[in-house]
N, C-alpha and C. Protein backbone atom coordinates (compact mmCIF):
# COMPACT_ATOMS: atom_id res chain seq x y z
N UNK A 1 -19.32 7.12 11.86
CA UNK A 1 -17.94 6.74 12.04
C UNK A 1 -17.05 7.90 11.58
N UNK A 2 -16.45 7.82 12.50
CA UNK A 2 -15.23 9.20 12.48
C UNK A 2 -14.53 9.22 10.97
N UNK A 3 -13.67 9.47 10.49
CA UNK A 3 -12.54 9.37 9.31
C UNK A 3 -11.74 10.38 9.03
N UNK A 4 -10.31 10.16 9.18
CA UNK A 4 -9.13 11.07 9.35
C UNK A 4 -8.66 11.16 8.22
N UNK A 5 -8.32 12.50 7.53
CA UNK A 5 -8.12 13.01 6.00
C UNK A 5 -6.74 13.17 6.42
N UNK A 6 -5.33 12.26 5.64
CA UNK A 6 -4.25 12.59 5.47
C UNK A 6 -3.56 12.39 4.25
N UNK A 7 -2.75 13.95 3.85
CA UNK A 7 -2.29 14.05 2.73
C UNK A 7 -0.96 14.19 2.50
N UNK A 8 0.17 13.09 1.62
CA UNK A 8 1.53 13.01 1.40
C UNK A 8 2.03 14.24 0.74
N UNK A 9 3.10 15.02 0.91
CA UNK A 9 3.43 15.92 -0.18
C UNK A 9 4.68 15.81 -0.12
N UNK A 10 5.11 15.69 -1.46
CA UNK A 10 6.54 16.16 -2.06
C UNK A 10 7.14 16.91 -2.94
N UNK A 11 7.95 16.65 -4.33
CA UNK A 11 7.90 18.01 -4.58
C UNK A 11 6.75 17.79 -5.80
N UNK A 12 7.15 16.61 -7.27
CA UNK A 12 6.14 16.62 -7.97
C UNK A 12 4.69 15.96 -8.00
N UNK A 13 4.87 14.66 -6.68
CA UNK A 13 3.72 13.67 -6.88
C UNK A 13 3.66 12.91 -7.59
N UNK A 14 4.74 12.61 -7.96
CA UNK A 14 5.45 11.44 -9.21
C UNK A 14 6.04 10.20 -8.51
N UNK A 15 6.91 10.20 -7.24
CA UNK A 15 7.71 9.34 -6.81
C UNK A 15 7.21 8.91 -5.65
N UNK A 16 7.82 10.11 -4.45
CA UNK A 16 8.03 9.59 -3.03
C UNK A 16 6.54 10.02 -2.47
N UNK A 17 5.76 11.28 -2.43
CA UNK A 17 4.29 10.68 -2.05
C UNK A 17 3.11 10.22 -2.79
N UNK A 18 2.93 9.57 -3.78
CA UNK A 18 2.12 8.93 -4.22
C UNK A 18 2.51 7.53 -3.85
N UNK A 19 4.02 6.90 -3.69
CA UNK A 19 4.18 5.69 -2.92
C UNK A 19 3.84 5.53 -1.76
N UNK A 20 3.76 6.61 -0.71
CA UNK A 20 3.31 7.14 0.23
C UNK A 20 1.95 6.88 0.52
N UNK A 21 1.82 7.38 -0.38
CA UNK A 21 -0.37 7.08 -0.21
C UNK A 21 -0.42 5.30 -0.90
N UNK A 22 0.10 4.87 -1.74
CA UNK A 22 -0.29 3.50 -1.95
C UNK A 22 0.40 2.33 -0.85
N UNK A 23 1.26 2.90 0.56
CA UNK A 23 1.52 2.73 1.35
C UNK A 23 0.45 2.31 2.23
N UNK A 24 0.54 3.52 2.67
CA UNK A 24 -0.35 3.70 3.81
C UNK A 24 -1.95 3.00 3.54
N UNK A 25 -2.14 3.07 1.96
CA UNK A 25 -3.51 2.63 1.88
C UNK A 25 -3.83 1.50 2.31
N UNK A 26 -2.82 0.70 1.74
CA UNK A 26 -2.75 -1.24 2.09
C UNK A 26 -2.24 -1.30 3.28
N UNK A 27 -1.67 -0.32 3.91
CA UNK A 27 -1.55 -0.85 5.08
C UNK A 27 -3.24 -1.07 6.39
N UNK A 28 -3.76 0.15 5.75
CA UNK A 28 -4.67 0.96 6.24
C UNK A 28 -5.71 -0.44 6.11
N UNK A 29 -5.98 -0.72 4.91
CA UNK A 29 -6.81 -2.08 4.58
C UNK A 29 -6.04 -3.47 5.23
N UNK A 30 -4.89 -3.58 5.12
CA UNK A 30 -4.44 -4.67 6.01
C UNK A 30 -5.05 -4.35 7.51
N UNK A 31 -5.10 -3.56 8.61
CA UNK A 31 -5.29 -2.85 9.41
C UNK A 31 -6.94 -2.95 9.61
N UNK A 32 -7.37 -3.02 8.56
CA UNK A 32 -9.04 -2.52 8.62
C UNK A 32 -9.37 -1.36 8.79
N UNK A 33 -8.66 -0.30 8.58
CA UNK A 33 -9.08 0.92 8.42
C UNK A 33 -9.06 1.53 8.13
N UNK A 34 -9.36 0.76 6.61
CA UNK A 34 -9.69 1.77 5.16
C UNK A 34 -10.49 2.59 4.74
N UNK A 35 -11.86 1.93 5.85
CA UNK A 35 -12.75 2.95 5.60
C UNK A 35 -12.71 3.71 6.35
N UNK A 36 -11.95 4.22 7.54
CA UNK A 36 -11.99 5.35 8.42
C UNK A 36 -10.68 6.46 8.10
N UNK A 37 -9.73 6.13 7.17
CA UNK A 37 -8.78 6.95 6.67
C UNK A 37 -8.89 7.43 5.13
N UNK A 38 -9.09 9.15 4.79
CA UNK A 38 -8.99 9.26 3.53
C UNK A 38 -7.18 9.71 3.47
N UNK A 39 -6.96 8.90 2.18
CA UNK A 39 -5.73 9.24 2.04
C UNK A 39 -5.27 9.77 0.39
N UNK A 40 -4.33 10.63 0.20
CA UNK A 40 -4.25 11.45 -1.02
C UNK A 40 -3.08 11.45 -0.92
N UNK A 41 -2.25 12.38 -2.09
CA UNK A 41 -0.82 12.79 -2.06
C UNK A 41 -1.24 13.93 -2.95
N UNK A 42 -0.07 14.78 -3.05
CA UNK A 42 -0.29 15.98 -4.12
C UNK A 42 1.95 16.35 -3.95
N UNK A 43 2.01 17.32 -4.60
CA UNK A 43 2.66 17.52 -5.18
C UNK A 43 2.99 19.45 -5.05
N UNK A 44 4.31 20.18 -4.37
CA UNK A 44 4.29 21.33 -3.84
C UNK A 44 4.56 22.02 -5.52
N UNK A 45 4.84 21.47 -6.46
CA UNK A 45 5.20 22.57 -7.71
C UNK A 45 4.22 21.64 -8.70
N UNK A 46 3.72 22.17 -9.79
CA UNK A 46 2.78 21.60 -10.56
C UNK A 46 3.56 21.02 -12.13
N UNK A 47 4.94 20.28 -11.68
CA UNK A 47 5.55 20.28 -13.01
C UNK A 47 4.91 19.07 -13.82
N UNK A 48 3.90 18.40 -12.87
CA UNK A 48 3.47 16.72 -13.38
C UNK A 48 1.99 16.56 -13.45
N UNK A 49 1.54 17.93 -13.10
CA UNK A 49 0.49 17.53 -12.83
C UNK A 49 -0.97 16.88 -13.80
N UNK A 50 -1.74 15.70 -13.33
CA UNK A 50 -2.30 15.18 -14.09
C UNK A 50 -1.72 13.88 -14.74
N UNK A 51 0.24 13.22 -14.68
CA UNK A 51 0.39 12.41 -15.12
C UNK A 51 0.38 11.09 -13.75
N UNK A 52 0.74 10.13 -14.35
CA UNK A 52 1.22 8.94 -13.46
C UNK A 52 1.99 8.68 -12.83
N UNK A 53 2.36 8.56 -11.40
CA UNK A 53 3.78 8.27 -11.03
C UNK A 53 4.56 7.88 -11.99
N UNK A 54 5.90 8.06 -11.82
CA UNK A 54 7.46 7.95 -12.25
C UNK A 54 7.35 6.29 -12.38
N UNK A 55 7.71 5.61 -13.76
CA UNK A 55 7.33 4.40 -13.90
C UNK A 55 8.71 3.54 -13.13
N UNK A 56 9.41 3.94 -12.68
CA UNK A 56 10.22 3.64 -12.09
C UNK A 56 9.88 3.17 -10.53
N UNK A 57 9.31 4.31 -10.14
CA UNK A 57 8.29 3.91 -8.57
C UNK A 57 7.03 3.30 -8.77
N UNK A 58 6.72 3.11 -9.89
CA UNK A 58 5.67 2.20 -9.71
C UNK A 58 6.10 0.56 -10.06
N UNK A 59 7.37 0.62 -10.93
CA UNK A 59 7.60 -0.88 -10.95
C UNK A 59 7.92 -1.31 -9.61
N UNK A 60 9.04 -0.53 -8.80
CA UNK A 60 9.41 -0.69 -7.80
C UNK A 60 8.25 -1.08 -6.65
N UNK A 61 7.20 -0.71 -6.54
CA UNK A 61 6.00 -0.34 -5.61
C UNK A 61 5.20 -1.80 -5.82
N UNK A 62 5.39 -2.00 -7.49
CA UNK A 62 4.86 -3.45 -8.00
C UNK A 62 5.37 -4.47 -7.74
N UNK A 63 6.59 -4.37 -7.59
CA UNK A 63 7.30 -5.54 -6.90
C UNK A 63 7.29 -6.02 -5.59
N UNK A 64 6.67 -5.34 -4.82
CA UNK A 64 6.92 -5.06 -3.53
C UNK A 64 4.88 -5.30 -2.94
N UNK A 65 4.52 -5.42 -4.35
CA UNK A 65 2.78 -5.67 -4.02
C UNK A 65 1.95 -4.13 -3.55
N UNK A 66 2.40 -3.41 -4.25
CA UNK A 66 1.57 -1.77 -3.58
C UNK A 66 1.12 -1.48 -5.66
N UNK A 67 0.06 -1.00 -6.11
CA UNK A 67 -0.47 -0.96 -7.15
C UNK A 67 -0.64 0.79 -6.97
N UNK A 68 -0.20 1.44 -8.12
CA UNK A 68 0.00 3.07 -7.62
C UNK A 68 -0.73 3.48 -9.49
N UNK A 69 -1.07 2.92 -9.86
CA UNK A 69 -1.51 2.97 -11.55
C UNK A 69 -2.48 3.84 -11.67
N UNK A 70 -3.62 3.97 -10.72
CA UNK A 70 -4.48 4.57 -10.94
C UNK A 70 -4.24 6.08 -10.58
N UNK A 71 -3.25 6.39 -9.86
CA UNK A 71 -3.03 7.56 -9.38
C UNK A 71 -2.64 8.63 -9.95
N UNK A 72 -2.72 9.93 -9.89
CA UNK A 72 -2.30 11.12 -10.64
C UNK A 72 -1.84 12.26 -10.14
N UNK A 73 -0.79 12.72 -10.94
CA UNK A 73 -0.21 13.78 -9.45
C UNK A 73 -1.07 15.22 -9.99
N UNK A 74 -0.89 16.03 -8.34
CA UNK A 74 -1.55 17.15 -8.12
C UNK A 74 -0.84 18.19 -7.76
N UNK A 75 -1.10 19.25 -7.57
CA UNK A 75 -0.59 20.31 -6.93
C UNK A 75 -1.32 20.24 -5.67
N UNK A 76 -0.59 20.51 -4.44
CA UNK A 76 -1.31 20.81 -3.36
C UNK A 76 -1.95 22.68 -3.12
N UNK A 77 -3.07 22.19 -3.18
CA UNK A 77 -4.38 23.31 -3.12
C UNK A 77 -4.18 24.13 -1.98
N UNK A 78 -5.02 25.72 -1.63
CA UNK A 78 -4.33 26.33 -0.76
C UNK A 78 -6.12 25.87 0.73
N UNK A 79 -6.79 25.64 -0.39
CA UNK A 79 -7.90 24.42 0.57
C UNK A 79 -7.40 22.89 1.69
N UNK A 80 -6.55 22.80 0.89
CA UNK A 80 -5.37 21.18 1.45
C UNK A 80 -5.32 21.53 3.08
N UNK A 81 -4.61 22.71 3.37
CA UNK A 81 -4.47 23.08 4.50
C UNK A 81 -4.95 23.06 5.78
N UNK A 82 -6.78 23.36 5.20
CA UNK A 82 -7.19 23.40 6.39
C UNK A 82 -8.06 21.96 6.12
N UNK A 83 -8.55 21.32 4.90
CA UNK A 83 -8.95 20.28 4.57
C UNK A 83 -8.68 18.96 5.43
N UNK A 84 -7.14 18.85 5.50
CA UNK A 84 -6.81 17.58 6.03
C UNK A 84 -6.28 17.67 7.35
N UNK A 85 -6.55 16.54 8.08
CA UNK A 85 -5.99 16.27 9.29
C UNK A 85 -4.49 16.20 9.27
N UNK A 86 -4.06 15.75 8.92
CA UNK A 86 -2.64 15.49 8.80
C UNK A 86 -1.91 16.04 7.25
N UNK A 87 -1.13 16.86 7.16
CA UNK A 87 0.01 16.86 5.90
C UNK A 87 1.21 16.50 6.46
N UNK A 88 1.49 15.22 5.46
CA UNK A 88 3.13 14.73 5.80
C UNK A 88 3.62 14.86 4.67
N UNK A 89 5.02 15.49 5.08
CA UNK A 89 5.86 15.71 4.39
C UNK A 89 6.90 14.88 4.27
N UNK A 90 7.65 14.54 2.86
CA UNK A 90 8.26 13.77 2.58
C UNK A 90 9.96 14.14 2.94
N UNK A 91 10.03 14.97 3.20
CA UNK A 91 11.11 15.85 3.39
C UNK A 91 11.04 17.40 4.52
N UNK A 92 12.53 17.44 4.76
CA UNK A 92 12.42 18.78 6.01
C UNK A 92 11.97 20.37 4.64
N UNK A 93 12.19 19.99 3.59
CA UNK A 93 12.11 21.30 2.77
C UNK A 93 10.72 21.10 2.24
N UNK A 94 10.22 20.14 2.52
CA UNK A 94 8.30 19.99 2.26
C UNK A 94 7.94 20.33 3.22
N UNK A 95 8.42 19.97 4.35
CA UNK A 95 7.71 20.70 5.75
C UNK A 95 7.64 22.07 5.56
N UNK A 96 9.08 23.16 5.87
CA UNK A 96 9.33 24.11 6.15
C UNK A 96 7.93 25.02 5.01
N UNK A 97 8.07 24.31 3.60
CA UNK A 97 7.17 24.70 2.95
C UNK A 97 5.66 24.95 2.97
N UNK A 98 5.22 24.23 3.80
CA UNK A 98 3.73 23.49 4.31
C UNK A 98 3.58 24.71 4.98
N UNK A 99 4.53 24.26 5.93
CA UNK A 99 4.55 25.19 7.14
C UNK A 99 4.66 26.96 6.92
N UNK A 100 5.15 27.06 5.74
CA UNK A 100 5.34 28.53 5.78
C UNK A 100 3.53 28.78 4.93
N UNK A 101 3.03 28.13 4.23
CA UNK A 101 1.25 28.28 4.11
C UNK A 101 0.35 27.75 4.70
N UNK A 102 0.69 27.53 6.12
CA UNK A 102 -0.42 26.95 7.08
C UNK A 102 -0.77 28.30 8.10
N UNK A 103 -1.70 28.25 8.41
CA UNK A 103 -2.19 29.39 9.36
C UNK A 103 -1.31 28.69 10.92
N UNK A 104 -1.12 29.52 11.47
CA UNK A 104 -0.82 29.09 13.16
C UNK A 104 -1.51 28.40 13.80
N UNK A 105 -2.77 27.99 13.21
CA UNK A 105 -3.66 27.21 13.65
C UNK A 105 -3.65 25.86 13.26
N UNK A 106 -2.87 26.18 11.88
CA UNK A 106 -2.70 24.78 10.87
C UNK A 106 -1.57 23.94 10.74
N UNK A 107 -0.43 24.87 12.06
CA UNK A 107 0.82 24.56 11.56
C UNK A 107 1.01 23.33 12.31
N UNK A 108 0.43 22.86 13.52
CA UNK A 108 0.57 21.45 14.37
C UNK A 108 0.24 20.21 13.57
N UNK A 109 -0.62 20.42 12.26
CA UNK A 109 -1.21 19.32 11.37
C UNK A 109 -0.33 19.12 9.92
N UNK A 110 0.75 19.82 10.03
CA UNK A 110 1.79 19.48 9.38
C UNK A 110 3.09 19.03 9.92
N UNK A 111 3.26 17.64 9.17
CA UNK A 111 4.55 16.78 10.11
C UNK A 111 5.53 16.02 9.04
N UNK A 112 6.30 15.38 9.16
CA UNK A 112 7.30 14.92 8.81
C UNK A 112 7.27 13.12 9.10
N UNK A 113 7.04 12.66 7.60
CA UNK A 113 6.85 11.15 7.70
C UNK A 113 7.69 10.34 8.73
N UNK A 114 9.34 10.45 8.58
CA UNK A 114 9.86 9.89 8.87
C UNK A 114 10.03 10.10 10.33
N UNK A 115 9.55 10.94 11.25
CA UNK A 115 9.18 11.30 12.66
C UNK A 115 8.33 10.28 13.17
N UNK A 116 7.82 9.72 12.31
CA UNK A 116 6.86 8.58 13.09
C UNK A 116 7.57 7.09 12.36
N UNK A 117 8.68 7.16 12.11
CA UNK A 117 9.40 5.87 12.08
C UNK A 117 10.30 5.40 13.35
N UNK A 118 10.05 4.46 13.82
CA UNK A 118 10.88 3.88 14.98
C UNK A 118 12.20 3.73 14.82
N UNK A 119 12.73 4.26 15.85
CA UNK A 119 14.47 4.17 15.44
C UNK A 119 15.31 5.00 14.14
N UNK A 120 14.29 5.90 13.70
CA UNK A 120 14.88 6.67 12.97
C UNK A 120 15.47 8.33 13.90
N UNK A 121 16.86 9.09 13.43
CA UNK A 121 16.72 10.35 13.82
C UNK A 121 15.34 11.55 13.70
N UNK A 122 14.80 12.08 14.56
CA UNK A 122 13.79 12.86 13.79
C UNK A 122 14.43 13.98 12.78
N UNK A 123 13.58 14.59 12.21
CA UNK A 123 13.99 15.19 11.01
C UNK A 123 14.72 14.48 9.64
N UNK A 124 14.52 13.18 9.69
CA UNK A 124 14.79 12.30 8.94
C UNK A 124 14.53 12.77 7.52
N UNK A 125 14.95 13.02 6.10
CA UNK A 125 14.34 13.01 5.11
C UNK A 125 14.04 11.81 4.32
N UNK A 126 13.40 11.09 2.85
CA UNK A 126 13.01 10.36 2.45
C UNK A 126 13.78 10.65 0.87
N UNK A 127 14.77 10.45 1.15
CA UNK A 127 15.51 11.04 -0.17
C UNK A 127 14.99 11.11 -1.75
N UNK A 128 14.66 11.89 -2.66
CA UNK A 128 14.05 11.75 -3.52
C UNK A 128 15.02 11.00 -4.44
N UNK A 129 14.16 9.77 -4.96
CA UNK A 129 14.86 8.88 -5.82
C UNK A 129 15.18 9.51 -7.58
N UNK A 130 14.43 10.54 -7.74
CA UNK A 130 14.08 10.81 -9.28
C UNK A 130 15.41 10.73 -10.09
N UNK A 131 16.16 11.36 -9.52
CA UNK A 131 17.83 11.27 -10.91
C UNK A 131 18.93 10.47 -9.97
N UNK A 132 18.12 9.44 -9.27
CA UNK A 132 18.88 8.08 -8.77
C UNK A 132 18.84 6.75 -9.12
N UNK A 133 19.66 5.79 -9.28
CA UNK A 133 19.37 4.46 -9.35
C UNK A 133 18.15 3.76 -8.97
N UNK A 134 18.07 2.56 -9.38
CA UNK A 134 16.80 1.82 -8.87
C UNK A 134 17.15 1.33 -7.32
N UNK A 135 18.61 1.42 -6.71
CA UNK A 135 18.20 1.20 -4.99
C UNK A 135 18.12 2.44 -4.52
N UNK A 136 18.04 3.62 -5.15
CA UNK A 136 17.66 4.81 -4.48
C UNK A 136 15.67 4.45 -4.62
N UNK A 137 14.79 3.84 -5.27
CA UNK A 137 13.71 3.86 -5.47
C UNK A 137 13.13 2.64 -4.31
N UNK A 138 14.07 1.65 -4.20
CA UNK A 138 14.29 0.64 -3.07
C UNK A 138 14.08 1.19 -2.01
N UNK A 139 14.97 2.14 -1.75
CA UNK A 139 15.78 2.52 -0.30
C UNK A 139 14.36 3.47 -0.15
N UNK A 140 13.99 4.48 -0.62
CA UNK A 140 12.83 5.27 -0.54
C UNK A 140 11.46 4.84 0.20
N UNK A 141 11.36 3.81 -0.96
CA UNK A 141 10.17 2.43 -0.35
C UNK A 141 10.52 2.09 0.92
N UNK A 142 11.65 1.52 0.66
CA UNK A 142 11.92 0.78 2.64
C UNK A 142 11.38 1.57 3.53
N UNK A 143 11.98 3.24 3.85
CA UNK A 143 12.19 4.07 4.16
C UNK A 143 10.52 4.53 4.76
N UNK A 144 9.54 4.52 3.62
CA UNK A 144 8.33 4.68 3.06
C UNK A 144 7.36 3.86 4.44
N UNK A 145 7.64 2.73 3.69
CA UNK A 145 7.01 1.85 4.65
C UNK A 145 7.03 1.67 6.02
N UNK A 146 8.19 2.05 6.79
CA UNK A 146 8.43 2.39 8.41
C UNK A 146 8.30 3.10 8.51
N UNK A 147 8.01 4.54 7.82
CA UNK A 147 7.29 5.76 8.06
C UNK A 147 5.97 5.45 8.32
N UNK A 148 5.48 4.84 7.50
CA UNK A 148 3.46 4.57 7.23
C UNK A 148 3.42 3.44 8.46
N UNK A 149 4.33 2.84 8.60
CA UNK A 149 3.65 2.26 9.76
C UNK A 149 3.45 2.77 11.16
N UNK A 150 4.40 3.59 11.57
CA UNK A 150 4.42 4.42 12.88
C UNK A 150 3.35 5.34 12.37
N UNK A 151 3.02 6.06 11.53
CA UNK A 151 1.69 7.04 11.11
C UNK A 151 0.55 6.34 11.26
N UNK A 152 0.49 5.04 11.02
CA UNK A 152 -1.04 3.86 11.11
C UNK A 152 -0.87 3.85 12.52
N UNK A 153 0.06 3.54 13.12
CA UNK A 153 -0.07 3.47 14.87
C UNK A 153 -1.03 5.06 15.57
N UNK A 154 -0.12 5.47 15.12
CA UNK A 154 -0.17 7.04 15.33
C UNK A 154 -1.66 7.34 15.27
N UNK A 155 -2.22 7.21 13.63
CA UNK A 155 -3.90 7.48 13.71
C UNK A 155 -4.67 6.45 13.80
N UNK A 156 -4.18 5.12 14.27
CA UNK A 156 -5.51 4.77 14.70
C UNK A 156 -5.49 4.68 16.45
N UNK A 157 -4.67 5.26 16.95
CA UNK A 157 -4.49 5.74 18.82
C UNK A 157 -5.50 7.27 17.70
N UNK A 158 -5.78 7.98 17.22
CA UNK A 158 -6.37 9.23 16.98
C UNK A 158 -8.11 8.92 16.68
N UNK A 159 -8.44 7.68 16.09
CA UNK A 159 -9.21 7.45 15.76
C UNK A 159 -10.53 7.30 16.88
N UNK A 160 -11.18 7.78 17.17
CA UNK A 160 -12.59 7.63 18.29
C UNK A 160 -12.73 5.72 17.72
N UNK A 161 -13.13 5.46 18.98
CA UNK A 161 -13.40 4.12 19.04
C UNK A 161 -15.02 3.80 18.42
């Protein structure tokens, strides 16, 4: 059985993609296809790395039934690149970033979450909640979740039958 490696990045791996990956995961298991998607997040600067999401996005994430506790942020590796099928970016300045360390070969497998939300503008960003209120951590999530669902459409039309 096939299985498609996709990895969230933002800037620390504290907030907006580690909600990202506890997204997509349950959705992925709602879906049944948990076991055919590996999913990760990491983090483009290493200011966190090794702690727990932002307890702020995880109460938020808890309320909402997504469990993000076990998770730990990373730096994204210069292996990430060619590693995963997909890097989504949480933002147009995570892209541009991706994109400026992907080979030309690598640069089609880096995309932009909110591009696969319905009815959103493309180039959409996912505003980082960190020195915002708790409906900036809301609004993120919302935001989050109609991203991951057009991306679950997205790879399982990618997925070999």
């Amino acid at each position: 059985m096939s299985m498609l490696k996709v990895l969230f990045v933002c800037t620390g791996n504290i907030c907006r993609s580690p909600t990202a990956e506890a997204v997509l995961r349950q959705q992925a298991a709602q879906a049944g296809l948990a076991e055919r998607l590996s999913i990760e997040s990491a983090g483009l600067a290493a200011y966190h790395v090794g702690e727990p999401p932002d307890r702020r996005a995880q109460a938020t994430a808890a309320r909402h039934g997504y469990d993000m506790s076990a998770l730990r942020a990373r730096q994204v590796r210069p292996d990430d690149i060619e590693r995963f099928d997909l890097l989504v970016a949480l933002d147009r300045g995570h892209l541009h970033a991706l994109s400026r360390q992907a080979s030309l070969d690598a640069r089609d497998r880096v995309v932009l979450l909110m591009d696969f939300a319905p009815d959103v503008p493309r180039g959409t960003d996912v505003p980082d909640p960190y020195y915002g209120a708790q409906a900036e951590f809301e609004r993120a999530l919302a935001m989050i979740e109609a991203g991951c669902a057009g991306l679950l459409a997205h790879l399982r039309a990618r997925l070999p039958s």
